[in-house]
PDB file of N, CA and C in Angstrom:
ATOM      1  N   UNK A   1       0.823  -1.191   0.000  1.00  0.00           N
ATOM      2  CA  UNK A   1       0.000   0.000   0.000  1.00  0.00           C
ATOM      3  C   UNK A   1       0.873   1.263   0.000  1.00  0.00           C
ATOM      4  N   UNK A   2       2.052   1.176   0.921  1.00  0.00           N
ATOM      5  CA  UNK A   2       3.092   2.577   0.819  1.00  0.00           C
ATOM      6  C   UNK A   2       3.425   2.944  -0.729  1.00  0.00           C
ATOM      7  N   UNK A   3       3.753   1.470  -1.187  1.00  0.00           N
ATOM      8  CA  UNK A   3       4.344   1.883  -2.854  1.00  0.00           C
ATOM      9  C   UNK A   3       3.244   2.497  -3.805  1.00  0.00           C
ATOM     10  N   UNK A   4       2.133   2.042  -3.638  1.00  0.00           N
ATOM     11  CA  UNK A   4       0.704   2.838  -4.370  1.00  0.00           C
ATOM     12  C   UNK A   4       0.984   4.179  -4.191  1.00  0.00           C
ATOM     13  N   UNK A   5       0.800   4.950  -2.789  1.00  0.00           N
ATOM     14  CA  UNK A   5       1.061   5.751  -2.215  1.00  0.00           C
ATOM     15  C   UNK A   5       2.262   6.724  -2.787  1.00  0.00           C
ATOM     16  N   UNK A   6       3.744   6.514  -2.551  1.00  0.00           N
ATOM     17  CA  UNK A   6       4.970   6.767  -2.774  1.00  0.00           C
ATOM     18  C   UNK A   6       4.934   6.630  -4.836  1.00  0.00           C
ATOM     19  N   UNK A   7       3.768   6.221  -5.618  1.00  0.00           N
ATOM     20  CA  UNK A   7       3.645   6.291  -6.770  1.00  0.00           C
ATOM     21  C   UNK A   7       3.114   6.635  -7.614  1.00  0.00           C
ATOM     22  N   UNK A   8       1.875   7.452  -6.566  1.00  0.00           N
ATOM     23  CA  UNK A   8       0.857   8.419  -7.181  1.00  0.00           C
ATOM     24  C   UNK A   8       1.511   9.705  -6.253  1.00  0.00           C
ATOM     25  N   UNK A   9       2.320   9.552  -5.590  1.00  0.00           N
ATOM     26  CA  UNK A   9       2.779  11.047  -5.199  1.00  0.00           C
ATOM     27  C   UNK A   9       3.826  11.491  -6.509  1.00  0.00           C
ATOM     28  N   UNK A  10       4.540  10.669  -6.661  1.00  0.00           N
ATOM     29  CA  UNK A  10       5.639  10.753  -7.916  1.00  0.00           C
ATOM     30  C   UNK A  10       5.100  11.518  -8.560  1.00  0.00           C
ATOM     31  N   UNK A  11       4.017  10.454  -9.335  1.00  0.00           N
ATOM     32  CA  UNK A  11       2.764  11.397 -10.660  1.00  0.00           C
ATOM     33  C   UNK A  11       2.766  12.668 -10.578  1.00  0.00           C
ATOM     34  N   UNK A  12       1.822  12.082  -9.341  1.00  0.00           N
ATOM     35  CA  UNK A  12       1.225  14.260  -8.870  1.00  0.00           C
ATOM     36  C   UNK A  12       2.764  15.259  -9.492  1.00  0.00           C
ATOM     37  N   UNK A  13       3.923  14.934  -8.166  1.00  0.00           N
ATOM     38  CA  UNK A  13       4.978  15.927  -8.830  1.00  0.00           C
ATOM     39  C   UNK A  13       5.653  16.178 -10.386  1.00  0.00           C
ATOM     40  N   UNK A  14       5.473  15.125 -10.715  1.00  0.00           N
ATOM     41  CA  UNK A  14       6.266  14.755 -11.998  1.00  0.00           C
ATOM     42  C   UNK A  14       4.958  15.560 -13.086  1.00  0.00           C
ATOM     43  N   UNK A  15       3.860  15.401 -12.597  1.00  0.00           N
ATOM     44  CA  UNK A  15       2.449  16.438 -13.769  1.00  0.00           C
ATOM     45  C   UNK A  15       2.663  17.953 -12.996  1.00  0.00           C
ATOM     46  N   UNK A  16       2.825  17.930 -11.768  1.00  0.00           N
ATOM     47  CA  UNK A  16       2.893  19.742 -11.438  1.00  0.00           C
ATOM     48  C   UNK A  16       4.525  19.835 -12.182  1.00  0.00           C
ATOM     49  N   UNK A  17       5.420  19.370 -12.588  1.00  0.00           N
ATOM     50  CA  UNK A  17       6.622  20.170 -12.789  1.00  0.00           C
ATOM     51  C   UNK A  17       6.445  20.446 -14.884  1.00  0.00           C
ATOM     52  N   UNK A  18       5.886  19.410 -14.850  1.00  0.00           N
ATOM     53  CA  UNK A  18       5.666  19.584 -16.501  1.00  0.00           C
ATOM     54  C   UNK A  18       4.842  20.576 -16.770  1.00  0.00           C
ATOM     55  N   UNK A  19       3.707  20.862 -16.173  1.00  0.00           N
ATOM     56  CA  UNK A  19       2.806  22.115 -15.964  1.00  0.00           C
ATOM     57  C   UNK A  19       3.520  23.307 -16.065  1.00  0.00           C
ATOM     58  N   UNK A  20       4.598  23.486 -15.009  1.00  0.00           N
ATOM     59  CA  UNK A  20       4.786  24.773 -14.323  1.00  0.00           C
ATOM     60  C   UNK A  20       5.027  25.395 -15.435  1.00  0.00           C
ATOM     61  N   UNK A  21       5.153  26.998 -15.707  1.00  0.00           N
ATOM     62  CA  UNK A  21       5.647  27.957 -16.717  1.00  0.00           C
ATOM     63  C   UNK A  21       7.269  27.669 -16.464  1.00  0.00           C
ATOM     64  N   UNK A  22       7.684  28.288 -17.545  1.00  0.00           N
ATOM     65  CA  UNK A  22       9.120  28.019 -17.681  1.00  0.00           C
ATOM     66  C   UNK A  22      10.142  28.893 -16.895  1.00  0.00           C
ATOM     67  N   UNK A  23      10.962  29.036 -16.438  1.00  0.00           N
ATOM     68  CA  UNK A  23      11.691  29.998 -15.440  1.00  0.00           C
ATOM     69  C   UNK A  23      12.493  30.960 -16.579  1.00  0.00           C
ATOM     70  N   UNK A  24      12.367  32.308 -15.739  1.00  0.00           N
ATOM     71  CA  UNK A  24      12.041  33.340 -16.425  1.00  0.00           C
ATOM     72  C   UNK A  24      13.991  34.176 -16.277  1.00  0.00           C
ATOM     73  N   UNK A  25      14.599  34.239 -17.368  1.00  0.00           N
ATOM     74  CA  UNK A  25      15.994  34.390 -17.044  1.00  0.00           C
ATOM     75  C   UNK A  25      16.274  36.111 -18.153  1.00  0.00           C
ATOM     76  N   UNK A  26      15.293  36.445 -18.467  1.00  0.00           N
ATOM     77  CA  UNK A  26      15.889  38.072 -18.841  1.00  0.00           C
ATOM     78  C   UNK A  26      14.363  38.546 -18.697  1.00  0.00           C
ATOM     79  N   UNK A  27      14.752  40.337 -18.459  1.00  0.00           N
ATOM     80  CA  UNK A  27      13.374  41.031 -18.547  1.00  0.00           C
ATOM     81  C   UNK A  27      14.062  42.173 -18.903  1.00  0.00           C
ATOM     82  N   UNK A  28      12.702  42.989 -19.080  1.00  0.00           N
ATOM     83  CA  UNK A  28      13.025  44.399 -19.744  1.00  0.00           C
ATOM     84  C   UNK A  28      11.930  45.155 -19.051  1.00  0.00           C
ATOM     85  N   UNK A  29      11.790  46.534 -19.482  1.00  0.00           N
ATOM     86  CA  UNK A  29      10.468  47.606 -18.934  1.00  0.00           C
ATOM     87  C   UNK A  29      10.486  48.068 -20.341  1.00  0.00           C
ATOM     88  N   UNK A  30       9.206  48.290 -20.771  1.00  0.00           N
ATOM     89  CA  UNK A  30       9.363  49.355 -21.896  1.00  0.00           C
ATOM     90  C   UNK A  30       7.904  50.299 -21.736  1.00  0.00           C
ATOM     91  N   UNK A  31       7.786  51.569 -22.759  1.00  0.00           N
ATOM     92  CA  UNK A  31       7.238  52.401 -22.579  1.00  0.00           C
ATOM     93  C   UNK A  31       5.758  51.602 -22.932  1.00  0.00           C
ATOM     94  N   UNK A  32       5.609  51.254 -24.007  1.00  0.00           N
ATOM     95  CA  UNK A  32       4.496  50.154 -24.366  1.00  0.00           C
ATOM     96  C   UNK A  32       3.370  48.814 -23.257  1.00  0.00           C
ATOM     97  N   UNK A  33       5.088  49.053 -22.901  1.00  0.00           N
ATOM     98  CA  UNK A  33       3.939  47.403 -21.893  1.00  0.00           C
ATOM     99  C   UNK A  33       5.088  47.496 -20.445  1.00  0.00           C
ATOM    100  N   UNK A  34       4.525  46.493 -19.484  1.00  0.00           N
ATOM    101  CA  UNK A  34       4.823  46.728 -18.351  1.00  0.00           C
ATOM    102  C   UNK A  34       6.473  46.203 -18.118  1.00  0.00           C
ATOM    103  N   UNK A  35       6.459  45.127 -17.989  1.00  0.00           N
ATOM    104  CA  UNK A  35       7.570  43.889 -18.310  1.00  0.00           C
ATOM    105  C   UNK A  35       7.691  42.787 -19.916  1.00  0.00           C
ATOM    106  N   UNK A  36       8.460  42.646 -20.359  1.00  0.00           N
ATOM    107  CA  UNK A  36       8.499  41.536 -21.097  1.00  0.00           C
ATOM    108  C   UNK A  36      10.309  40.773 -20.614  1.00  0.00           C
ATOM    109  N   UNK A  37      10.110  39.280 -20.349  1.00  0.00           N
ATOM    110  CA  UNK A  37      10.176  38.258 -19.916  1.00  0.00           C
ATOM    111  C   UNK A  37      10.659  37.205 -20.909  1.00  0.00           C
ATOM    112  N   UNK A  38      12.196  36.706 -20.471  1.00  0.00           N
ATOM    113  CA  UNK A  38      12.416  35.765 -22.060  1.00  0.00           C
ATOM    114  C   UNK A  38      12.573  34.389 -21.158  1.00  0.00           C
ATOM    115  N   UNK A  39      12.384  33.451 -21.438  1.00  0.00           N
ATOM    116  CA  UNK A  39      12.419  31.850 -21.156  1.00  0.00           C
ATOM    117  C   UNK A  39      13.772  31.319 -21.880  1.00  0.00           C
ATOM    118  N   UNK A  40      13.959  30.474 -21.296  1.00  0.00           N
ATOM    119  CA  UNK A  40      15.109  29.126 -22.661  1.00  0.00           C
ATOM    120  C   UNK A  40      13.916  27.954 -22.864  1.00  0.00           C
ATOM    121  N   UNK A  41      12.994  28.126 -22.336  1.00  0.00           N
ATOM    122  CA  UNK A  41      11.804  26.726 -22.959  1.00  0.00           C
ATOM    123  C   UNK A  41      11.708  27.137 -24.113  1.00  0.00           C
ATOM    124  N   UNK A  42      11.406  26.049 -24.988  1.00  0.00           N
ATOM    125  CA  UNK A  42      10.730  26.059 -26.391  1.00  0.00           C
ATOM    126  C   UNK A  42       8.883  26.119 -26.478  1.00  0.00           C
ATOM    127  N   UNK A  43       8.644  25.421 -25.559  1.00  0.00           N
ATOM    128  CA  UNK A  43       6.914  25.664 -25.797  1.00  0.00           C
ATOM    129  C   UNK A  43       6.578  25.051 -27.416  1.00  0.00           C
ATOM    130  N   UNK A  44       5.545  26.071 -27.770  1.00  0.00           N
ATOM    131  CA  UNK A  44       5.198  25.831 -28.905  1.00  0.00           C
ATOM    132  C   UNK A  44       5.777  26.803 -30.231  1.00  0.00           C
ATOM    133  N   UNK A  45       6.700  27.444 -29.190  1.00  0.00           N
ATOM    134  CA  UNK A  45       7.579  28.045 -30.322  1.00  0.00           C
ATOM    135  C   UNK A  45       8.875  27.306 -31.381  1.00  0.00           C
ATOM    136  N   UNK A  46       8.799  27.689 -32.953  1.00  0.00           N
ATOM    137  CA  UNK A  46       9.531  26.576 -33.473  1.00  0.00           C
ATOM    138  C   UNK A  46      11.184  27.287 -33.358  1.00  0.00           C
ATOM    139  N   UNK A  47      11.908  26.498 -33.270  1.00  0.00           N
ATOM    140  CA  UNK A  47      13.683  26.591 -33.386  1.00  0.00           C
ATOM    141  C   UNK A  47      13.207  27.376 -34.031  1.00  0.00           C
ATOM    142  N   UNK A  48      14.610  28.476 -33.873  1.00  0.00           N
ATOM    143  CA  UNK A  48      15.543  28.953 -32.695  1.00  0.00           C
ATOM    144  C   UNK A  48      14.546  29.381 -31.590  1.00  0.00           C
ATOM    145  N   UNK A  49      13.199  30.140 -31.792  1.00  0.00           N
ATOM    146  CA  UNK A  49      12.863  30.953 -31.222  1.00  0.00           C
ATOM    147  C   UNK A  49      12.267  29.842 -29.822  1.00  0.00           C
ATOM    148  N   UNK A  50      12.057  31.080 -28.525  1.00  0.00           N
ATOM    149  CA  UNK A  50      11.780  30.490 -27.787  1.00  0.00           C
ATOM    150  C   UNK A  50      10.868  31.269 -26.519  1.00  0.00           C
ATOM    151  N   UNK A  51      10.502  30.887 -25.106  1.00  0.00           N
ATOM    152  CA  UNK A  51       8.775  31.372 -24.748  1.00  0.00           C
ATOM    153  C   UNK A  51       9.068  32.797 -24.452  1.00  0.00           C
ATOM    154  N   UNK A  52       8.210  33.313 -24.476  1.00  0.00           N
ATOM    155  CA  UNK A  52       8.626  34.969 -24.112  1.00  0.00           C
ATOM    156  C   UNK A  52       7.027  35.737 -23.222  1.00  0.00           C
ATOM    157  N   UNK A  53       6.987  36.168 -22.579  1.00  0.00           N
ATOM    158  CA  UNK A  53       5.540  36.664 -21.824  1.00  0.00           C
ATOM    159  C   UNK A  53       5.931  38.427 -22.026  1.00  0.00           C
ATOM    160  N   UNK A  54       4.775  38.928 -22.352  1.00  0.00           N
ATOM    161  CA  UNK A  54       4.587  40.278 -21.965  1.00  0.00           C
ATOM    162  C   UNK A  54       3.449  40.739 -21.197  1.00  0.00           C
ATOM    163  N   UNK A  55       3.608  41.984 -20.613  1.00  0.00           N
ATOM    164  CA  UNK A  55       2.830  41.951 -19.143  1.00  0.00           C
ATOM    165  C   UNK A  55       2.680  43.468 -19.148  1.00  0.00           C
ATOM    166  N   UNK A  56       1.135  43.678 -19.341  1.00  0.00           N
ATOM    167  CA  UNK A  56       0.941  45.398 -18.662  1.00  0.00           C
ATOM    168  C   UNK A  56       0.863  45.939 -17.489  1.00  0.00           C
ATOM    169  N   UNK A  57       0.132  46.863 -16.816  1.00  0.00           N
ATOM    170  CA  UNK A  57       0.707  47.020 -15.720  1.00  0.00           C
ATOM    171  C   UNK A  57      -0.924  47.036 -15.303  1.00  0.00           C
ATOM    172  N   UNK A  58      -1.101  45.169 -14.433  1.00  0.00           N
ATOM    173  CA  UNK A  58      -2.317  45.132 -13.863  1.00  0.00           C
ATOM    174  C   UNK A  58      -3.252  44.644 -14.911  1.00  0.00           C
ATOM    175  N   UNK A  59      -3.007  44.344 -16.200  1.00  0.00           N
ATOM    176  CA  UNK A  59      -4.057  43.901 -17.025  1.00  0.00           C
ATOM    177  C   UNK A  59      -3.552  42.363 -17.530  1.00  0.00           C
ATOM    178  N   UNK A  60      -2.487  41.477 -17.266  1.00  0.00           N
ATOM    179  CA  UNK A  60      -2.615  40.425 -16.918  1.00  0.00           C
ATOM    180  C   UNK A  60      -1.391  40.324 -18.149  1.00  0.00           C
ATOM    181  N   UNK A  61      -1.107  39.066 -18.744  1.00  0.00           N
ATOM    182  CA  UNK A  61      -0.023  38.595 -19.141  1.00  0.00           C
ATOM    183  C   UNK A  61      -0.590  38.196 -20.836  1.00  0.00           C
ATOM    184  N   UNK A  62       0.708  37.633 -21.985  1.00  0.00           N
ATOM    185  CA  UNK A  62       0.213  37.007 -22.680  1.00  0.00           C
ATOM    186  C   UNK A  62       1.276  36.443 -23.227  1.00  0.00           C
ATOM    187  N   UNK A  63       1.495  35.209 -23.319  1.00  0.00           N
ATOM    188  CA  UNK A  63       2.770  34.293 -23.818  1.00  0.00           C
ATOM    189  C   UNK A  63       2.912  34.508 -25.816  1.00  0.00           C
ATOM    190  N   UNK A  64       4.099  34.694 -26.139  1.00  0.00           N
ATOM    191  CA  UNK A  64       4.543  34.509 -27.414  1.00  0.00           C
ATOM    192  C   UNK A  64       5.774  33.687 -27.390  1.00  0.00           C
ATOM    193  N   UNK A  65       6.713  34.073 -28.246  1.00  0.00           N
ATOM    194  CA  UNK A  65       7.643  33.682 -28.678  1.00  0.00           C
ATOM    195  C   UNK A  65       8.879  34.655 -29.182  1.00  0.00           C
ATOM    196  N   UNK A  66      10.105  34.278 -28.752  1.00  0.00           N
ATOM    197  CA  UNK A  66      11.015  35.820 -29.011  1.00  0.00           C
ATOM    198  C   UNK A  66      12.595  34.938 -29.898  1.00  0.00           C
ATOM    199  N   UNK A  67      13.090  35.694 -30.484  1.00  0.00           N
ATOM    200  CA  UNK A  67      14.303  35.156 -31.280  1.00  0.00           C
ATOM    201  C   UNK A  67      15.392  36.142 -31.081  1.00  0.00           C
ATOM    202  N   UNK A  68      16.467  36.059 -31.181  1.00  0.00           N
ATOM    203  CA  UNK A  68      17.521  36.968 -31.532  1.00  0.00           C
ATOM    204  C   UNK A  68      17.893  37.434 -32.814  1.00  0.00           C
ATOM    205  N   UNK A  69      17.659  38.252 -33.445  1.00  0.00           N
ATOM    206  CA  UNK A  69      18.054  38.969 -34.540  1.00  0.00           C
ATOM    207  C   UNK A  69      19.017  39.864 -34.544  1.00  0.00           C
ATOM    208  N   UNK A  70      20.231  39.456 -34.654  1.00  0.00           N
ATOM    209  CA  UNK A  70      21.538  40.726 -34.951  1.00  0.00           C
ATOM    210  C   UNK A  70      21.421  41.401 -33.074  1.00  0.00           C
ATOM    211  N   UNK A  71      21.119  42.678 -33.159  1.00  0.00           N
ATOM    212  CA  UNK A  71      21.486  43.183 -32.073  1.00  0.00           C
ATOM    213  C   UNK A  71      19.752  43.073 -31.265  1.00  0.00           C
ATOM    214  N   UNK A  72      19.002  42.399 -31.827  1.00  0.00           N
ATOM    215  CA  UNK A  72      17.657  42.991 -31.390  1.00  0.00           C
ATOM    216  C   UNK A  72      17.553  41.386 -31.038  1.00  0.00           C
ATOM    217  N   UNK A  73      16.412  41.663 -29.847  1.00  0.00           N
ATOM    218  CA  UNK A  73      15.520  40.512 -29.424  1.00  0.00           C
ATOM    219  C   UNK A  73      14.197  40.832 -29.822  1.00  0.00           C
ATOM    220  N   UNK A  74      13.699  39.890 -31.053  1.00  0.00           N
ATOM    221  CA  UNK A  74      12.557  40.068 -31.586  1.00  0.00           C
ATOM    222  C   UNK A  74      11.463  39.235 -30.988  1.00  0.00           C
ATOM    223  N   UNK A  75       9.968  39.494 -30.466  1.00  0.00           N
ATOM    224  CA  UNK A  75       9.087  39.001 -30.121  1.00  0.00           C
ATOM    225  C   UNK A  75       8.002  39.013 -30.511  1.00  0.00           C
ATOM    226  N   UNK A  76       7.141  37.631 -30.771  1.00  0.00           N
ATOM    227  CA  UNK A  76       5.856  37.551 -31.751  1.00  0.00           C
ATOM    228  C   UNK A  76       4.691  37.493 -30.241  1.00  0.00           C
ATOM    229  N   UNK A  77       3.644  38.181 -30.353  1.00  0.00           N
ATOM    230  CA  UNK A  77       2.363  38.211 -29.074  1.00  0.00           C
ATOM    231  C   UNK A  77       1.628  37.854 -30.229  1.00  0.00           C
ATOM    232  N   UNK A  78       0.477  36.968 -29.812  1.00  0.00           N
ATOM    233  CA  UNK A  78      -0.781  36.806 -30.921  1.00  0.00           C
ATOM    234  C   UNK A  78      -1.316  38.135 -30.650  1.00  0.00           C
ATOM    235  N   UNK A  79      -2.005  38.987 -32.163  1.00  0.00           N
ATOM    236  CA  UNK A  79      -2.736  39.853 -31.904  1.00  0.00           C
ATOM    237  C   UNK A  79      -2.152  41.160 -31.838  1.00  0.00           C
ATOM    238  N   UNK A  80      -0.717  41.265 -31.798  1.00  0.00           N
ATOM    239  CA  UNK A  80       0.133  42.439 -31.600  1.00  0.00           C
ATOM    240  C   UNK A  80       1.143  42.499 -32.828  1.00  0.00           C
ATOM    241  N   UNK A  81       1.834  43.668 -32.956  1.00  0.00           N
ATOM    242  CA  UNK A  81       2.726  43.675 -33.651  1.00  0.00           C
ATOM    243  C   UNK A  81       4.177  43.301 -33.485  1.00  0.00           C
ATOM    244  N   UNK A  82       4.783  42.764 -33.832  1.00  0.00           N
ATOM    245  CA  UNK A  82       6.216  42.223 -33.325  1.00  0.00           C
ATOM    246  C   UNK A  82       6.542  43.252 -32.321  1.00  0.00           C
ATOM    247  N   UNK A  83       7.188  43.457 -31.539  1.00  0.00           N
ATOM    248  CA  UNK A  83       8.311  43.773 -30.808  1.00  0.00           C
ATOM    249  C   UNK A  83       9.656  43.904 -30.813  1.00  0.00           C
ATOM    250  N   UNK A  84      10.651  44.520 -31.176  1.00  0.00           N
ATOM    251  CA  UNK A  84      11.956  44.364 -31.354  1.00  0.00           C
ATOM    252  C   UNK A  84      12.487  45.293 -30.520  1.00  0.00           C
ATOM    253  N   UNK A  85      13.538  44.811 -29.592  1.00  0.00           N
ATOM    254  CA  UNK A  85      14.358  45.614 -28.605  1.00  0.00           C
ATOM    255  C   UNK A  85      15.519  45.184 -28.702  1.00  0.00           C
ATOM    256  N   UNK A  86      15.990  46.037 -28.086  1.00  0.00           N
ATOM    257  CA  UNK A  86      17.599  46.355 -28.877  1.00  0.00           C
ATOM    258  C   UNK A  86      18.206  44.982 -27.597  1.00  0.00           C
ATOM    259  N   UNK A  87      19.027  44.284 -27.499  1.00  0.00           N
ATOM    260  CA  UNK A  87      19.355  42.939 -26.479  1.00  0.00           C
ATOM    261  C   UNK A  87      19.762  43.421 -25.148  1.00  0.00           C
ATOM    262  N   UNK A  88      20.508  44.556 -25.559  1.00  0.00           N
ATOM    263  CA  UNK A  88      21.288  45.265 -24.477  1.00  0.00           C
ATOM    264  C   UNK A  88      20.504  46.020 -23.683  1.00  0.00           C
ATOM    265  N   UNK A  89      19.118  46.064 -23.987  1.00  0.00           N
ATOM    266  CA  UNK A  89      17.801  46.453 -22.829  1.00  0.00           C
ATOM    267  C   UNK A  89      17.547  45.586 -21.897  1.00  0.00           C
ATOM    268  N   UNK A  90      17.985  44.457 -22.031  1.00  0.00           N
ATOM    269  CA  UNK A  90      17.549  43.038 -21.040  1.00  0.00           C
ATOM    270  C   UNK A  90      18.439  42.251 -19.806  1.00  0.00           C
ATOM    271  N   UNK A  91      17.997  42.779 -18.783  1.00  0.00           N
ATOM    272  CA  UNK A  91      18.702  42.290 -17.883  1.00  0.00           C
ATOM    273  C   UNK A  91      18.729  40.761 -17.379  1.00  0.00           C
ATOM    274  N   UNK A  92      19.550  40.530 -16.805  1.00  0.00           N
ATOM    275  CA  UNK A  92      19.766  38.953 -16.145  1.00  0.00           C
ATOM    276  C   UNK A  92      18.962  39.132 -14.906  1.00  0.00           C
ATOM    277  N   UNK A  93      17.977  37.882 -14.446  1.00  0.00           N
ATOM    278  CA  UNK A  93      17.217  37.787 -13.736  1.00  0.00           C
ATOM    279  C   UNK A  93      18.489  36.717 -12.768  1.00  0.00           C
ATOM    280  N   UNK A  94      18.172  36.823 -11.142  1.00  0.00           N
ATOM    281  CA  UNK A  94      19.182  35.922 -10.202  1.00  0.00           C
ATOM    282  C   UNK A  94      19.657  34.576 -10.768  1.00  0.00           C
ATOM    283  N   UNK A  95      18.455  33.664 -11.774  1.00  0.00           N
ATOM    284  CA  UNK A  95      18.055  32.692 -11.988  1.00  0.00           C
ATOM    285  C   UNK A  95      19.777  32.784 -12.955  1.00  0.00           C
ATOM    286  N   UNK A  96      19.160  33.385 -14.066  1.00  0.00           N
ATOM    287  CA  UNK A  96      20.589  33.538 -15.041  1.00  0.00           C
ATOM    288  C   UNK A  96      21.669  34.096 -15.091  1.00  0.00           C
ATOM    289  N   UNK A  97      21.861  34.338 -13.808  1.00  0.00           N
ATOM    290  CA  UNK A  97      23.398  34.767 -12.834  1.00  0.00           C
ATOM    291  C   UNK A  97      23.592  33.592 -12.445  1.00  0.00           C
ATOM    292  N   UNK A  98      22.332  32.982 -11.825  1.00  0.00           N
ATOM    293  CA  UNK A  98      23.325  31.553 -10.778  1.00  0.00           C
ATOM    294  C   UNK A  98      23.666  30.294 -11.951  1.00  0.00           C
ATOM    295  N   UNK A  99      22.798  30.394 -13.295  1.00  0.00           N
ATOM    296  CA  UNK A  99      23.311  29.493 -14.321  1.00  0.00           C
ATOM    297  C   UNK A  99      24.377  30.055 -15.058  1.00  0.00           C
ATOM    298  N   UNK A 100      24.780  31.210 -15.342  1.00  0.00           N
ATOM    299  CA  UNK A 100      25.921  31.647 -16.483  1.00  0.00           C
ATOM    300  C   UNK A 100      25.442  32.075 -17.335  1.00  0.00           C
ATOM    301  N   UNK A 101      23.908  32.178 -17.474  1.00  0.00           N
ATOM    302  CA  UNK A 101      22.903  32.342 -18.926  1.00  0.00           C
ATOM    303  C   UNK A 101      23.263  33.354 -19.494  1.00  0.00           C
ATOM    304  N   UNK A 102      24.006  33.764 -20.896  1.00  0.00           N
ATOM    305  CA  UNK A 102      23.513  35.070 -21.589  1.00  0.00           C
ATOM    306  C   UNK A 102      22.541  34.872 -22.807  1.00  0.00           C
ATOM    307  N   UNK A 103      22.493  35.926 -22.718  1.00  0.00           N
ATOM    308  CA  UNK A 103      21.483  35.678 -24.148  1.00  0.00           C
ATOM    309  C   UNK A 103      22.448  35.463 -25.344  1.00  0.00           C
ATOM    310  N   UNK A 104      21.587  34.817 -26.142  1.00  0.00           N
ATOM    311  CA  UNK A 104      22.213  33.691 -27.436  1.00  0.00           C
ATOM    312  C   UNK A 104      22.920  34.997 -28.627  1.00  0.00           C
ATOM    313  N   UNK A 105      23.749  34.749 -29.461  1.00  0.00           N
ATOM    314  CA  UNK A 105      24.180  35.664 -29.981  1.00  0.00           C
ATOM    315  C   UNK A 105      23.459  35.635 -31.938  1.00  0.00           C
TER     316      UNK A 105
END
């Protein structure tokens, strides 16, 4: 009965970690929107590009997809117009200090 137990707890964790959103390793502020937020998950974004969230201030979130282009980090929102910011707007979040993360060149 423990191993039943000790094997539907597994599950449970092993479905909450596949769930979770992806950990969030650069951000920016811009005049437009509140925060935007770059991931290293892929999601449903295709190679190279990868998850990206933008966020107003108090009106809630919306996941796209962002790439590196030359000096710019380009980002697709359904419903919006691309986004392009220059790379050197985007800071390292603690997360991608304690890994080494920079952004891709």
């Amino acid at each position: 009965m423990k191993i039943l137990h000790a094997s539907a707890l597994a599950a449970c964790l092993c479905i909450a970690a596949c769930d979770s959103p992806p950990a969030i390793l650069f951000t920016t502020n811009g005049a437009d929107f509140d925060t935007m937020s770059l991931t290293d998950a892929r999601g449903a974004c295709e190679a190279p590009a990868r998850v990206a969230y933008l966020s107003w201030w108090g009106q809630g979130a919306v996941q796209g997809c962002w790439k590196r282009e030359r000096g710019d980090i380009v980002a697709n929102f359904p419903d919006l117009p691309d986004q392009r910011i220059p790379a050197g707007e985007f800071r390292r979040t603690e997360l991608a200090e304690y890994r080494g993360t920079t952004l891709p060149e």
